[in-house]
Protein backbone atom coordinates (compact mmCIF):
# COMPACT_ATOMS: atom_id res chain seq x y z
CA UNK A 1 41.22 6.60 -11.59
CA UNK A 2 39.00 3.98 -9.90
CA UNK A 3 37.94 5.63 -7.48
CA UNK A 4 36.94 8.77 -9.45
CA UNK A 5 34.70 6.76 -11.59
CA UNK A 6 32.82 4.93 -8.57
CA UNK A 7 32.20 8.15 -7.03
CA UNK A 8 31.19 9.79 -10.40
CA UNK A 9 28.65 6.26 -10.19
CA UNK A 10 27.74 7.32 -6.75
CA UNK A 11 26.81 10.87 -7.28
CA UNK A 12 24.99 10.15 -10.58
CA UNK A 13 22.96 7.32 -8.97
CA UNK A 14 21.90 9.94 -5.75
CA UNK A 15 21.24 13.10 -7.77
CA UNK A 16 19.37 11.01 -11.03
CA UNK A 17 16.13 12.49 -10.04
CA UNK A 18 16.84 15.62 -7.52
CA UNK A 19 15.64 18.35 -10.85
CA UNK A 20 12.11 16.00 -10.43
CA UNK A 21 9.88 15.19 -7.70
CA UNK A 22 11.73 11.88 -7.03
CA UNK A 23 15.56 11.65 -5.48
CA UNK A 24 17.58 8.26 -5.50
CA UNK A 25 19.73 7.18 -3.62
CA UNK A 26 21.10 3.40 -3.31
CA UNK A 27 18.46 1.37 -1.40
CA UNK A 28 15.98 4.51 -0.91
CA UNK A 29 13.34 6.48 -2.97
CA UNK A 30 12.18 9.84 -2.05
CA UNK A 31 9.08 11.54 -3.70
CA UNK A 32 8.06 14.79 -2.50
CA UNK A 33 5.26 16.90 -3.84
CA UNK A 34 4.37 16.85 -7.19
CA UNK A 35 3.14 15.06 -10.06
CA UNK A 36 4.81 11.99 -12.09
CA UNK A 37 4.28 9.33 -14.29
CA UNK A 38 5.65 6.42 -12.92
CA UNK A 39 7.90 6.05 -9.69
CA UNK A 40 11.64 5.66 -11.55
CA UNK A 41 13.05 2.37 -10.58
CA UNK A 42 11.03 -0.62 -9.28
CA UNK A 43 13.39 -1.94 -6.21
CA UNK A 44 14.07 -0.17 -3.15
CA UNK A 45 14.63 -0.66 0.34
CA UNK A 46 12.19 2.08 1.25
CA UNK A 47 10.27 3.89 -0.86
CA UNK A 48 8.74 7.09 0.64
CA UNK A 49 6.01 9.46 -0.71
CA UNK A 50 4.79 12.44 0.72
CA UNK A 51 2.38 14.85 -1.91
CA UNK A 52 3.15 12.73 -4.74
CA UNK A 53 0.62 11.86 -7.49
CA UNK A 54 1.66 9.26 -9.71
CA UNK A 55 -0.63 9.86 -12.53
CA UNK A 56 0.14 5.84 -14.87
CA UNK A 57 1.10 3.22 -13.11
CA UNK A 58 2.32 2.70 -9.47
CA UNK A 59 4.78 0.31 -9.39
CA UNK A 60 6.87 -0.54 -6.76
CA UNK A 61 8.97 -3.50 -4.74
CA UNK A 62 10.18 -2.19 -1.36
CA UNK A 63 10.94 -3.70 2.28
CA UNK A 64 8.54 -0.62 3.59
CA UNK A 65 6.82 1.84 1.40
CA UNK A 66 5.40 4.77 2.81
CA UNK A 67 2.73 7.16 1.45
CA UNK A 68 1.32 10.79 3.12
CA UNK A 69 -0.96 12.66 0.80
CA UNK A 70 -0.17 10.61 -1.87
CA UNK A 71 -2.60 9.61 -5.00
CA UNK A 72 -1.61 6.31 -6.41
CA UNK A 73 -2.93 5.35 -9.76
CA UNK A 74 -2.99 1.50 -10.40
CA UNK A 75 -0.61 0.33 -7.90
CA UNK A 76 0.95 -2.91 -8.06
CA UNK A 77 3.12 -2.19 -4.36
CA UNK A 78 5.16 -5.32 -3.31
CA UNK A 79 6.60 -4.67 0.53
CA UNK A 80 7.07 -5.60 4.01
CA UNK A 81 5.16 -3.05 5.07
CA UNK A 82 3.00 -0.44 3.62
CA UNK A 83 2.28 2.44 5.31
CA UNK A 84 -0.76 4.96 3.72
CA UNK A 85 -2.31 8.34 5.58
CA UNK A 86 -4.23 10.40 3.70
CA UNK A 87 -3.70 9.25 0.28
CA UNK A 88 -5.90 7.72 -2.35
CA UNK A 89 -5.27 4.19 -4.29
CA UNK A 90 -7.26 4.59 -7.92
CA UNK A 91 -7.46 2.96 -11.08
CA UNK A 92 -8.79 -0.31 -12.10
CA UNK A 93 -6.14 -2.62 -11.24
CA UNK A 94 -5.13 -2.03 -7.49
CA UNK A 95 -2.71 -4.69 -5.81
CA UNK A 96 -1.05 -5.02 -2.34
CA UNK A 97 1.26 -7.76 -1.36
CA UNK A 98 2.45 -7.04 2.01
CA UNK A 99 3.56 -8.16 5.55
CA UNK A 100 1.78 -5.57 7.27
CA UNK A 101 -1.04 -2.78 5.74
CA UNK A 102 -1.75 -0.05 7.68
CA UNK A 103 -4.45 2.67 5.76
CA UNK A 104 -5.13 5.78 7.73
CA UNK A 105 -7.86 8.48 6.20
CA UNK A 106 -7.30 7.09 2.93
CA UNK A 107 -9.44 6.25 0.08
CA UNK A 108 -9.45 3.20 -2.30
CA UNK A 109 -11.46 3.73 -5.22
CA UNK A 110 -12.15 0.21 -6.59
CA UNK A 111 -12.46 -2.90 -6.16
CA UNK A 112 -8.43 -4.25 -4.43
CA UNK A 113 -7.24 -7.59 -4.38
CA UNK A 114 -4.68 -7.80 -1.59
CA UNK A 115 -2.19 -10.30 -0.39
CA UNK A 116 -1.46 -9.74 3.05
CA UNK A 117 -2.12 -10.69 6.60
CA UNK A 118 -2.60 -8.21 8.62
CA UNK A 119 -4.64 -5.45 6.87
CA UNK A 120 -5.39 -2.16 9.20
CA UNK A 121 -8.21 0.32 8.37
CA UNK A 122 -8.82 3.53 10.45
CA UNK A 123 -10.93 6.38 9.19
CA UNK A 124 -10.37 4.94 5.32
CA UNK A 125 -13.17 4.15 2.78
CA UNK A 126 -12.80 1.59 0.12
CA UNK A 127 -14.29 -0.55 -2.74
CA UNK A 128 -14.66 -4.02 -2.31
CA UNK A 129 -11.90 -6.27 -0.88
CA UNK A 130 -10.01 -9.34 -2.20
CA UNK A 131 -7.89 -10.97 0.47
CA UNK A 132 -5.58 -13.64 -0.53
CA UNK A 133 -2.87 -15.83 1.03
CA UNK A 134 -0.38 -17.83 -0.45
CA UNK A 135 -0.74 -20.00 2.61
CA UNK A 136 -4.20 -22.44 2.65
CA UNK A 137 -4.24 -22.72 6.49
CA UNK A 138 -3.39 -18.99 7.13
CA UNK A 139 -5.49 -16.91 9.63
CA UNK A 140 -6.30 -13.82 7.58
CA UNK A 141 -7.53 -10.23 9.52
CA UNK A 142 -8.55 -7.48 8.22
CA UNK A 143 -9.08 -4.36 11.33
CA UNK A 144 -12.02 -1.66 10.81
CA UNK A 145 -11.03 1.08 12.88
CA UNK A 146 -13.50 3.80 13.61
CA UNK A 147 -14.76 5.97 10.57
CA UNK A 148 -13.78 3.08 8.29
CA UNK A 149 -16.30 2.33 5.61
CA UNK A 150 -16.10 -0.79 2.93
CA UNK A 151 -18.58 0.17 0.32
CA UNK A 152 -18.83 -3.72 -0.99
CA UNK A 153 -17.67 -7.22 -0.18
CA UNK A 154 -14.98 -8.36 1.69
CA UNK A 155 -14.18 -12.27 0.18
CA UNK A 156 -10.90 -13.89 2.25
CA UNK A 157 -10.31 -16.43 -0.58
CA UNK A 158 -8.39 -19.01 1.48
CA UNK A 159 -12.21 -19.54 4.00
CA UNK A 160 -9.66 -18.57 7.31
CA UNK A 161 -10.31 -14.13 7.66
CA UNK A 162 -11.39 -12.88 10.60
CA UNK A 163 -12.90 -9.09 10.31
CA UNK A 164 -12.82 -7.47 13.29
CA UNK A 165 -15.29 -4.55 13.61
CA UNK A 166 -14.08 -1.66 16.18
CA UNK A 167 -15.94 1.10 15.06
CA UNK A 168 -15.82 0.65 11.49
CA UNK A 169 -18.87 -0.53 8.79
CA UNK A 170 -19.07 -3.52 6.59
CA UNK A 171 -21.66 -2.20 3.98
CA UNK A 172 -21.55 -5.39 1.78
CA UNK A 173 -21.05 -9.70 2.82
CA UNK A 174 -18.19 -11.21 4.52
CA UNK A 175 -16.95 -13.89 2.39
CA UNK A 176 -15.06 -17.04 3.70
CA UNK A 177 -14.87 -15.15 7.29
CA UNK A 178 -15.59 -14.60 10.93
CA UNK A 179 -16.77 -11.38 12.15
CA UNK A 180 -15.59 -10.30 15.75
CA UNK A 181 -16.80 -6.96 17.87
CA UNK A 182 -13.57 -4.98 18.23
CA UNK A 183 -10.15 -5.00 17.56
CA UNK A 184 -8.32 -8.26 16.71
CA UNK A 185 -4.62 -8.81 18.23
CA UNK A 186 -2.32 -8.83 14.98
């Protein structure tokens, strides 16, 4: 009897959201195309979105999190690594703490404050950037790729960010950082 109830528990858990955009399963989150409020959990192992618009609040704690044609409203994205092509990051609260950001022909449309690294921009436009570190002494870098455009400041708030310019445009002041011609080694 058991073991009819914990796979009852195991089915239930995996099909929760397969009628909606989203499915579940333990450890992963699957969005395809469509629209939702919020993503349906908060903690995942991966979290992947591909033609998803999440129309409230994007919240989300993953080890990678994933995004393709995606539109993002407020997110507050927690993860190893974060992973965005062609998607768009809007609202007036945006927040990124990550490992490792990688933005490809993306747009964000205001002002982010983001926690992380190693922050790569190709062919992306954005609002002003906030880098932080909870480290003092931490080497911060933040990659413009070519057709990247940063329509404001970039402030590293720790004094230690190095942007590196390889084809991308800075159309705003470098706060607390280093500029270098081409890419940087991450």
């Amino acid at each position: 009897m058991k073991k009819y109830i914990l796979v009852l528990g195991l089915v239930a858990s995996f099909s929760s959201f397969a009628d909606s955009v989203c499915i579940s399963s333990p450890g992963k989150l699957n969005c395809g195309a469509g629209s939702i409020a919020t993503l349906p959990g908060d903690a995942y192992g991966t979290v992947s979105l591909n033609g998803t618009k999440v129309t409230d609040s994007t919240k989300a704690t993953a080890g990678k999190f994933s995004a393709n044609s995606a539109s993002l409203n407020n997110p507050m994205i927690t993860a190893g690594m974060v992973n965005l092509e062609s998607s768009q990051l809007t609202g007036g609260k945006i927040e990124v703490i990550s490992g490792l950001m990688n933005l490809d022909k993306s747009t964000i449309q205001s002002k982010a404050v983001l926690y992380s690294p190693n922050i790569n921009l190709f062919r992306t436009t954005t609002q002003a950037l906030e880098i932080n570190s909870s480290q003092a002494q931490q080497n911060l870098i933040v990659n413009l790729g070519s057709g990247s455009v940063v329509n404001g400041d970039i402030t590293f708030n720790n004094g230690h960010g190095e942007l590196c310019l390889d084809g991308g445009k800075l159309n705003g002041k470098l706060i607390g950082g280093v500029v270098h011609q081409g890419s940087c080694s991450i």
